[in-house]
N, C-alpha and C. Protein backbone atom coordinates (compact mmCIF):
# COMPACT_ATOMS: atom_id res chain seq x y z
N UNK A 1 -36.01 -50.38 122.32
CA UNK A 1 -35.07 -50.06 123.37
C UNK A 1 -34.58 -48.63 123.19
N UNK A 2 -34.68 -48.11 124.14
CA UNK A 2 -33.97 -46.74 124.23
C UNK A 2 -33.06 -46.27 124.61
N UNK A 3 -32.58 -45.55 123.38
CA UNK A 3 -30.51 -45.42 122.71
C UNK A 3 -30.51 -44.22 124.64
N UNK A 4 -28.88 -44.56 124.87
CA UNK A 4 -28.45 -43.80 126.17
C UNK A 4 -27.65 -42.50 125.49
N UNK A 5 -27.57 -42.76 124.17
CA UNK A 5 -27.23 -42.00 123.67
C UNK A 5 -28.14 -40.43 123.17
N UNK A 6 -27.96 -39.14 123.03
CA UNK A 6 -29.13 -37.99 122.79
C UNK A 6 -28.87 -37.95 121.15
N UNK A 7 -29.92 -37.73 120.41
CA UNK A 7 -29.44 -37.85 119.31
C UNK A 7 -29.86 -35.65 119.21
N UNK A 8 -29.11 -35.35 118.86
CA UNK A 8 -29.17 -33.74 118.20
C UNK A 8 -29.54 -33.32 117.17
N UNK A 9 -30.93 -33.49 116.90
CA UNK A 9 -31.05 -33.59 115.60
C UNK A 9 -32.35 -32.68 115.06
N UNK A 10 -32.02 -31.63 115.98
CA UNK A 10 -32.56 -29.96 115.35
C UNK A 10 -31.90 -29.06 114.54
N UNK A 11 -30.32 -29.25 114.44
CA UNK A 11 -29.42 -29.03 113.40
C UNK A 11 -28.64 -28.25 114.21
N UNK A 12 -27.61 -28.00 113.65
CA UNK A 12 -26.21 -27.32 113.74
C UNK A 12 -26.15 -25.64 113.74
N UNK A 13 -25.14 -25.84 114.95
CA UNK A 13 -25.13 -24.40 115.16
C UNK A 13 -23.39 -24.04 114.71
N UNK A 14 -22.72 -22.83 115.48
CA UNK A 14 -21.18 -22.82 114.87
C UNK A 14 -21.14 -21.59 116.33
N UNK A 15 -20.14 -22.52 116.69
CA UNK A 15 -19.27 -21.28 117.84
C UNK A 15 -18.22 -20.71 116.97
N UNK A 16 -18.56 -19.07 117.15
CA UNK A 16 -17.74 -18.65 117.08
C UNK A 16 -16.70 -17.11 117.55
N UNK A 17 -15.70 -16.72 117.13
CA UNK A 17 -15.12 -15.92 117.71
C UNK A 17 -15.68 -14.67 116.95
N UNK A 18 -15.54 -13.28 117.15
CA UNK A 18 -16.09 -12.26 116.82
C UNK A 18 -14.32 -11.53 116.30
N UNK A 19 -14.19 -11.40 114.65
CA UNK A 19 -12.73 -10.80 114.74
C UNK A 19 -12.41 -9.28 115.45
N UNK A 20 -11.60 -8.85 115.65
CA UNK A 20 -11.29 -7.42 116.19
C UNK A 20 -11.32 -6.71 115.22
N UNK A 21 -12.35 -5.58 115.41
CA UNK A 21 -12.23 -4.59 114.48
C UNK A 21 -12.99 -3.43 115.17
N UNK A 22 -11.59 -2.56 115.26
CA UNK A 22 -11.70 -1.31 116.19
C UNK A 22 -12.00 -0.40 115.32
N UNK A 23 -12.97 0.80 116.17
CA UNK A 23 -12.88 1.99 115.26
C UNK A 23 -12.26 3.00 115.30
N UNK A 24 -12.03 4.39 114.88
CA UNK A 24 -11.08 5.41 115.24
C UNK A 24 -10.75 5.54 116.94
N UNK A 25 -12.74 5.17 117.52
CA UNK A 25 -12.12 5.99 118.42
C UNK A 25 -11.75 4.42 119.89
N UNK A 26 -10.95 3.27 119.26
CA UNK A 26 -11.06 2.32 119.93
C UNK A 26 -11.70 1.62 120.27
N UNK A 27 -13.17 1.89 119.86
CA UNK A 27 -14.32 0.98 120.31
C UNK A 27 -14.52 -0.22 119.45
N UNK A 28 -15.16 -1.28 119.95
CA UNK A 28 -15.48 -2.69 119.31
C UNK A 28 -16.21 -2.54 118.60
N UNK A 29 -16.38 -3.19 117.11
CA UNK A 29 -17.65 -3.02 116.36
C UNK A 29 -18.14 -4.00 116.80
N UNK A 30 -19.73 -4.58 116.31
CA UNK A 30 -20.51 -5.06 116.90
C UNK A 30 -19.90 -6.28 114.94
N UNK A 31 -20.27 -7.51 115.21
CA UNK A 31 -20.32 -8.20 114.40
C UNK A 31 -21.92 -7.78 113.71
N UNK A 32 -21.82 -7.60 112.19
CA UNK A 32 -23.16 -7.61 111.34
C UNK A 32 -23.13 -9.08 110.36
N UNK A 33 -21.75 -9.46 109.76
CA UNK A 33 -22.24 -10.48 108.74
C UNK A 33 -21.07 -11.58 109.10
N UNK A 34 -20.94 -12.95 108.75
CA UNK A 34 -20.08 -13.63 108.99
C UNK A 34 -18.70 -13.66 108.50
N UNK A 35 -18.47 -12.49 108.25
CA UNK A 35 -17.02 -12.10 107.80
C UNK A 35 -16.18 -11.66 108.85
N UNK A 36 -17.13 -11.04 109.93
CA UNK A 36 -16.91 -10.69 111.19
C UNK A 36 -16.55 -11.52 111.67
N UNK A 37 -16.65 -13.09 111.80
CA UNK A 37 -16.60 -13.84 112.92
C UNK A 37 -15.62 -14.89 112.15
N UNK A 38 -15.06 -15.51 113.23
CA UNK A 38 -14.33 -16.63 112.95
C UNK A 38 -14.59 -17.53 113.71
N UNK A 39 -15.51 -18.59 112.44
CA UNK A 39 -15.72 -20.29 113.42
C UNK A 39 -14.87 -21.03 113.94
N UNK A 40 -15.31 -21.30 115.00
CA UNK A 40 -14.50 -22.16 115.73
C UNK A 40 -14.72 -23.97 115.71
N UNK A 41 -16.05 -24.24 116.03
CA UNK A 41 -16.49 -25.31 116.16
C UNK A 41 -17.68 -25.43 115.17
N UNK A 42 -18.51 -26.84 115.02
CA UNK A 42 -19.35 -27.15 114.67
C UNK A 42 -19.82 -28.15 115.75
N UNK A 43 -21.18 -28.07 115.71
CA UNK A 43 -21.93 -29.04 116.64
C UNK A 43 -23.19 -28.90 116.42
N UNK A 44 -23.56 -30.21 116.73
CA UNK A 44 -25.37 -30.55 116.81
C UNK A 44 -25.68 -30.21 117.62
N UNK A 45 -27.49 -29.65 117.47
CA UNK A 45 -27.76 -29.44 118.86
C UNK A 45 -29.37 -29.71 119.08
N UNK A 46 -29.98 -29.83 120.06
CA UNK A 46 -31.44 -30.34 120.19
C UNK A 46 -31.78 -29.29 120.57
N UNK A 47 -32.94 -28.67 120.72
CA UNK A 47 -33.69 -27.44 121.11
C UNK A 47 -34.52 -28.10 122.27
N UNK A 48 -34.36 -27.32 123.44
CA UNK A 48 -35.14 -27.44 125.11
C UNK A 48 -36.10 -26.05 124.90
N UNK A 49 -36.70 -26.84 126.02
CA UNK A 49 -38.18 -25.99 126.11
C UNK A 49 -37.65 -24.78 127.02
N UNK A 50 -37.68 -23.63 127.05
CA UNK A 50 -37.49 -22.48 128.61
C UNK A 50 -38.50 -22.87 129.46
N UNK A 51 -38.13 -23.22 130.45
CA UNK A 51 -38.61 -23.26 132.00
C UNK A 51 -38.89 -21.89 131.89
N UNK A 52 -39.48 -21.77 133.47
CA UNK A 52 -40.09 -20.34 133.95
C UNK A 52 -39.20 -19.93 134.90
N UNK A 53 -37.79 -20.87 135.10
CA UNK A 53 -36.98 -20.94 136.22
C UNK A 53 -36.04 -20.09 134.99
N UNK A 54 -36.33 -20.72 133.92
CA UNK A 54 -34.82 -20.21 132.97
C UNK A 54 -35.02 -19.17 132.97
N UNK A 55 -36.03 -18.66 132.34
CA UNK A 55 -36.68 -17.01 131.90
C UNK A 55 -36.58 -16.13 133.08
N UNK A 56 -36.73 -16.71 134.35
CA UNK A 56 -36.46 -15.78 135.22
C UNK A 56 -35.04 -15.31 135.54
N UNK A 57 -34.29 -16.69 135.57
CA UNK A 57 -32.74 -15.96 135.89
C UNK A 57 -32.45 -15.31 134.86
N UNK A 58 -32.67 -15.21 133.62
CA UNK A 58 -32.01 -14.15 132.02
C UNK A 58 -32.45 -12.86 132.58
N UNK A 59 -33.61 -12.67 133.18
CA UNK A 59 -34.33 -11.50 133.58
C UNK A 59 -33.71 -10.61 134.72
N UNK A 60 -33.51 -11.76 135.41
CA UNK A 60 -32.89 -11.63 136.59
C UNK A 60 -30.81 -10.84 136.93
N UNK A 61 -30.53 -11.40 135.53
CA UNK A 61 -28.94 -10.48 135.02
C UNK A 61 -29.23 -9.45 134.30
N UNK A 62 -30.56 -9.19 133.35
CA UNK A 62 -30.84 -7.94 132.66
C UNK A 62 -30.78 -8.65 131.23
N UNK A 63 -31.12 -10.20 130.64
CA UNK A 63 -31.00 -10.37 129.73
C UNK A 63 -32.46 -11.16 129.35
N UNK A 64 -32.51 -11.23 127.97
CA UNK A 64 -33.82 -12.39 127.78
C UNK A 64 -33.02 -13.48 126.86
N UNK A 65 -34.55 -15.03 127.30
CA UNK A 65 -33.87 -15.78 126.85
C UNK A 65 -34.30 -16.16 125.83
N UNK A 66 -34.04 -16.54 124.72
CA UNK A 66 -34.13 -16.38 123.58
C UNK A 66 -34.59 -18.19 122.84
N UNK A 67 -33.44 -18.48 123.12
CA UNK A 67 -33.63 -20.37 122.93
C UNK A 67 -32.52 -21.28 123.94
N UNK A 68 -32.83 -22.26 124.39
CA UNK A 68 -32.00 -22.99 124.88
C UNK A 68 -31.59 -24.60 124.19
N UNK A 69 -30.40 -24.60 123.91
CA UNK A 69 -30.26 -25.95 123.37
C UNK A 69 -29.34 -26.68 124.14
N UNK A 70 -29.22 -28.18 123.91
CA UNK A 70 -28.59 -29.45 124.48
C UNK A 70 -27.69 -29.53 123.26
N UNK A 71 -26.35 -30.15 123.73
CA UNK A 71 -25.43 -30.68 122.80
C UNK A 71 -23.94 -30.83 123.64
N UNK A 72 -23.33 -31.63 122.53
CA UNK A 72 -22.37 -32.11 123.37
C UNK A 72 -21.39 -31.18 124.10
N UNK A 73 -20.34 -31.51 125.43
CA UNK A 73 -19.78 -30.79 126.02
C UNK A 73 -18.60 -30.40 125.11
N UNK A 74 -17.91 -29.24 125.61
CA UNK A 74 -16.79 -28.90 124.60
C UNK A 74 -15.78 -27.87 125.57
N UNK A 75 -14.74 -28.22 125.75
CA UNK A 75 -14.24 -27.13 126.36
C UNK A 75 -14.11 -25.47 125.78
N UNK A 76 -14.10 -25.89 124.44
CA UNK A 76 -13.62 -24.22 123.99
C UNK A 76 -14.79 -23.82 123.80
N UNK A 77 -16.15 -23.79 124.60
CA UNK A 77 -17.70 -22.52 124.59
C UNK A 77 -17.20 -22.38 125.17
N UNK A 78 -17.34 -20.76 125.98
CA UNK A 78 -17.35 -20.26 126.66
C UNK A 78 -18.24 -18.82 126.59
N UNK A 79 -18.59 -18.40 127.66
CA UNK A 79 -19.55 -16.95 127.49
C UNK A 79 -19.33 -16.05 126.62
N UNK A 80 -17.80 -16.01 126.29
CA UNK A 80 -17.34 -14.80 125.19
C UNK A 80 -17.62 -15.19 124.30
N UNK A 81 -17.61 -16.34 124.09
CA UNK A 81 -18.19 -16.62 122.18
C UNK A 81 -19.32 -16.31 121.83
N UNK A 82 -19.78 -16.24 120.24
CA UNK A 82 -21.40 -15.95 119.91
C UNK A 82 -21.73 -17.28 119.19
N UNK A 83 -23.02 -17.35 119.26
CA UNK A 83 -23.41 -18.71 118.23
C UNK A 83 -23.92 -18.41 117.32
N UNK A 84 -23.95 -19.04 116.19
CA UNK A 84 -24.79 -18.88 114.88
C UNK A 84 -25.69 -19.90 114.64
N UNK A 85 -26.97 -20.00 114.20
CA UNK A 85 -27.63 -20.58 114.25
C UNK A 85 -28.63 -20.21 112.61
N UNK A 86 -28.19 -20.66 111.44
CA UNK A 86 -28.86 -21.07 110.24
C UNK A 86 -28.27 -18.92 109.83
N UNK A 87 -29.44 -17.62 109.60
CA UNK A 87 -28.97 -16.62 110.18
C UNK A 87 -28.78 -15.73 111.01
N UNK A 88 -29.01 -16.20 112.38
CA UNK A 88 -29.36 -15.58 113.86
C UNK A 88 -27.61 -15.57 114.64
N UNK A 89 -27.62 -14.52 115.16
CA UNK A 89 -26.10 -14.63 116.09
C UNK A 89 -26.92 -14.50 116.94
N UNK A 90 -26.59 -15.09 118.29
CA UNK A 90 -26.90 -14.97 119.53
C UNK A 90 -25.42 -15.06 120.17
N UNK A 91 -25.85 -14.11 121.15
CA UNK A 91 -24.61 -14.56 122.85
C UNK A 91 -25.34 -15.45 123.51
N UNK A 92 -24.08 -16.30 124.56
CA UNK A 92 -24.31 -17.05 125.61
C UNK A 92 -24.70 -16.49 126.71
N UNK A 93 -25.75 -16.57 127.17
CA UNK A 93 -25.91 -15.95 128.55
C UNK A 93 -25.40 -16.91 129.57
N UNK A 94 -25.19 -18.40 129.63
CA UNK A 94 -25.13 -18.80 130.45
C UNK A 94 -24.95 -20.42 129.62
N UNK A 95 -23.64 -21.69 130.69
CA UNK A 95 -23.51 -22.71 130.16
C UNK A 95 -23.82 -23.75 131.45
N UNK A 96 -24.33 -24.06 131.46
CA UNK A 96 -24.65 -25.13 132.35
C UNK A 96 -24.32 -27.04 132.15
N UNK A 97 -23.08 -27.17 132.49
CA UNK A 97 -22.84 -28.26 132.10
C UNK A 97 -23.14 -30.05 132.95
N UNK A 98 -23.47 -30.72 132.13
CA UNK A 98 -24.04 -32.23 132.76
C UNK A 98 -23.04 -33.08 132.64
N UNK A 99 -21.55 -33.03 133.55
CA UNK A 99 -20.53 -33.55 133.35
C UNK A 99 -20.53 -35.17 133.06
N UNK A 100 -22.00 -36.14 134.16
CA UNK A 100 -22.30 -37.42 134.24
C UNK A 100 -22.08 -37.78 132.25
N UNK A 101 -23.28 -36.88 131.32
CA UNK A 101 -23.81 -37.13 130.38
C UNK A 101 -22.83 -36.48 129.10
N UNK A 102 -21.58 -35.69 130.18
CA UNK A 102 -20.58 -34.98 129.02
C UNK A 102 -21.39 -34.06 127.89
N UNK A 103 -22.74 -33.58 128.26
CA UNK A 103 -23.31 -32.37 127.48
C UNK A 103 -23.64 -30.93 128.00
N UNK A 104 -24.09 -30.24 127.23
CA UNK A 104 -23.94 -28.96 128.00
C UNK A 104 -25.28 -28.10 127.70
N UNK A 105 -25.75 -27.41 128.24
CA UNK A 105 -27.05 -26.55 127.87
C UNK A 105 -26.46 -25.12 127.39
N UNK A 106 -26.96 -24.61 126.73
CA UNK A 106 -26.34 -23.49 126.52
C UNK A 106 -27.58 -22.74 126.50
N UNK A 107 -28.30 -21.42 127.00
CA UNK A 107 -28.97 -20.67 127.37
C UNK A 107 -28.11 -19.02 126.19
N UNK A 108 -29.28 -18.70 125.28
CA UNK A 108 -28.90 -17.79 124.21
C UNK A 108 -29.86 -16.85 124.15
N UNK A 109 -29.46 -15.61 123.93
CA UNK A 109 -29.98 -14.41 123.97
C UNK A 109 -29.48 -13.70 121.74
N UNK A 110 -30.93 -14.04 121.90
CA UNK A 110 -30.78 -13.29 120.14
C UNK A 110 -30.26 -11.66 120.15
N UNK A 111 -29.05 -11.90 119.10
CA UNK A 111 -28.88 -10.08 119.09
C UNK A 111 -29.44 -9.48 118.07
N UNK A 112 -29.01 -11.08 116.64
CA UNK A 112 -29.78 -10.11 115.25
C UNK A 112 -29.49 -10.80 114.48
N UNK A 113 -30.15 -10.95 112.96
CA UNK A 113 -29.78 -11.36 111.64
C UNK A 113 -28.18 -10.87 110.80
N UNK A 114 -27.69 -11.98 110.82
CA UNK A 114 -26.46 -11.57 110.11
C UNK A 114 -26.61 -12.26 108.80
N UNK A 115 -25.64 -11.41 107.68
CA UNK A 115 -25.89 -11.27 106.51
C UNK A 115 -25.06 -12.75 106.31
């Protein structure tokens, strides 16, 4: 019989916040290692295949898409956050949520290896 439940079980990612750290001349640094960031959440997540529909809209804002995963809904993602994933930060390009199933897709654009 087959669970109605999704099981997430490509492993764990971590939302999180990017701390403020300005430079002389006011500008944002870019996060390099996780000292930079402050986790917010933990969550499982399953890895989805990119459509040719996905890849086009990332293309289509000026971004690429990198990986897309399934996992549960959460109010505090949002676009400003970055994800971490084992040592990869990625941004959200985009959240697409399945309110019926209370999960969410999250569509990620790799920036870089953090230390």
């Amino acid at each position: 019989m087959k669970s109605r439940f999704s099981r997430y079980n490509d492993g764990m990612l971590y939302v999180c916040e990017q701390r403020q750290q300005d430079t002389d001349f006011s500008a944002v640094k870019n996060a390099r290692s996780m000292k930079d960031l402050n986790k917010i959440l933990k969550l499982a997540y399953e890895e989805r295949s990119k459509r040719d529909e996905d890849i086009q809209f990332a293309e289509s804002i000026g971004r690429s898409l990198s990986m897309k995963v399934k996992t549960r809904s959460n109010e505090k993602v949002d676009s400003t956050k970055k994800i971490t994933i084992g040592d990869k930060l990625y941004s959200i390009i985009n959240i697409d949520h399945d309110r019926t199933a209370k999960e969410m897709y999250l569509y990620l654009e790799e920036e870089r290896t953090i230390k």
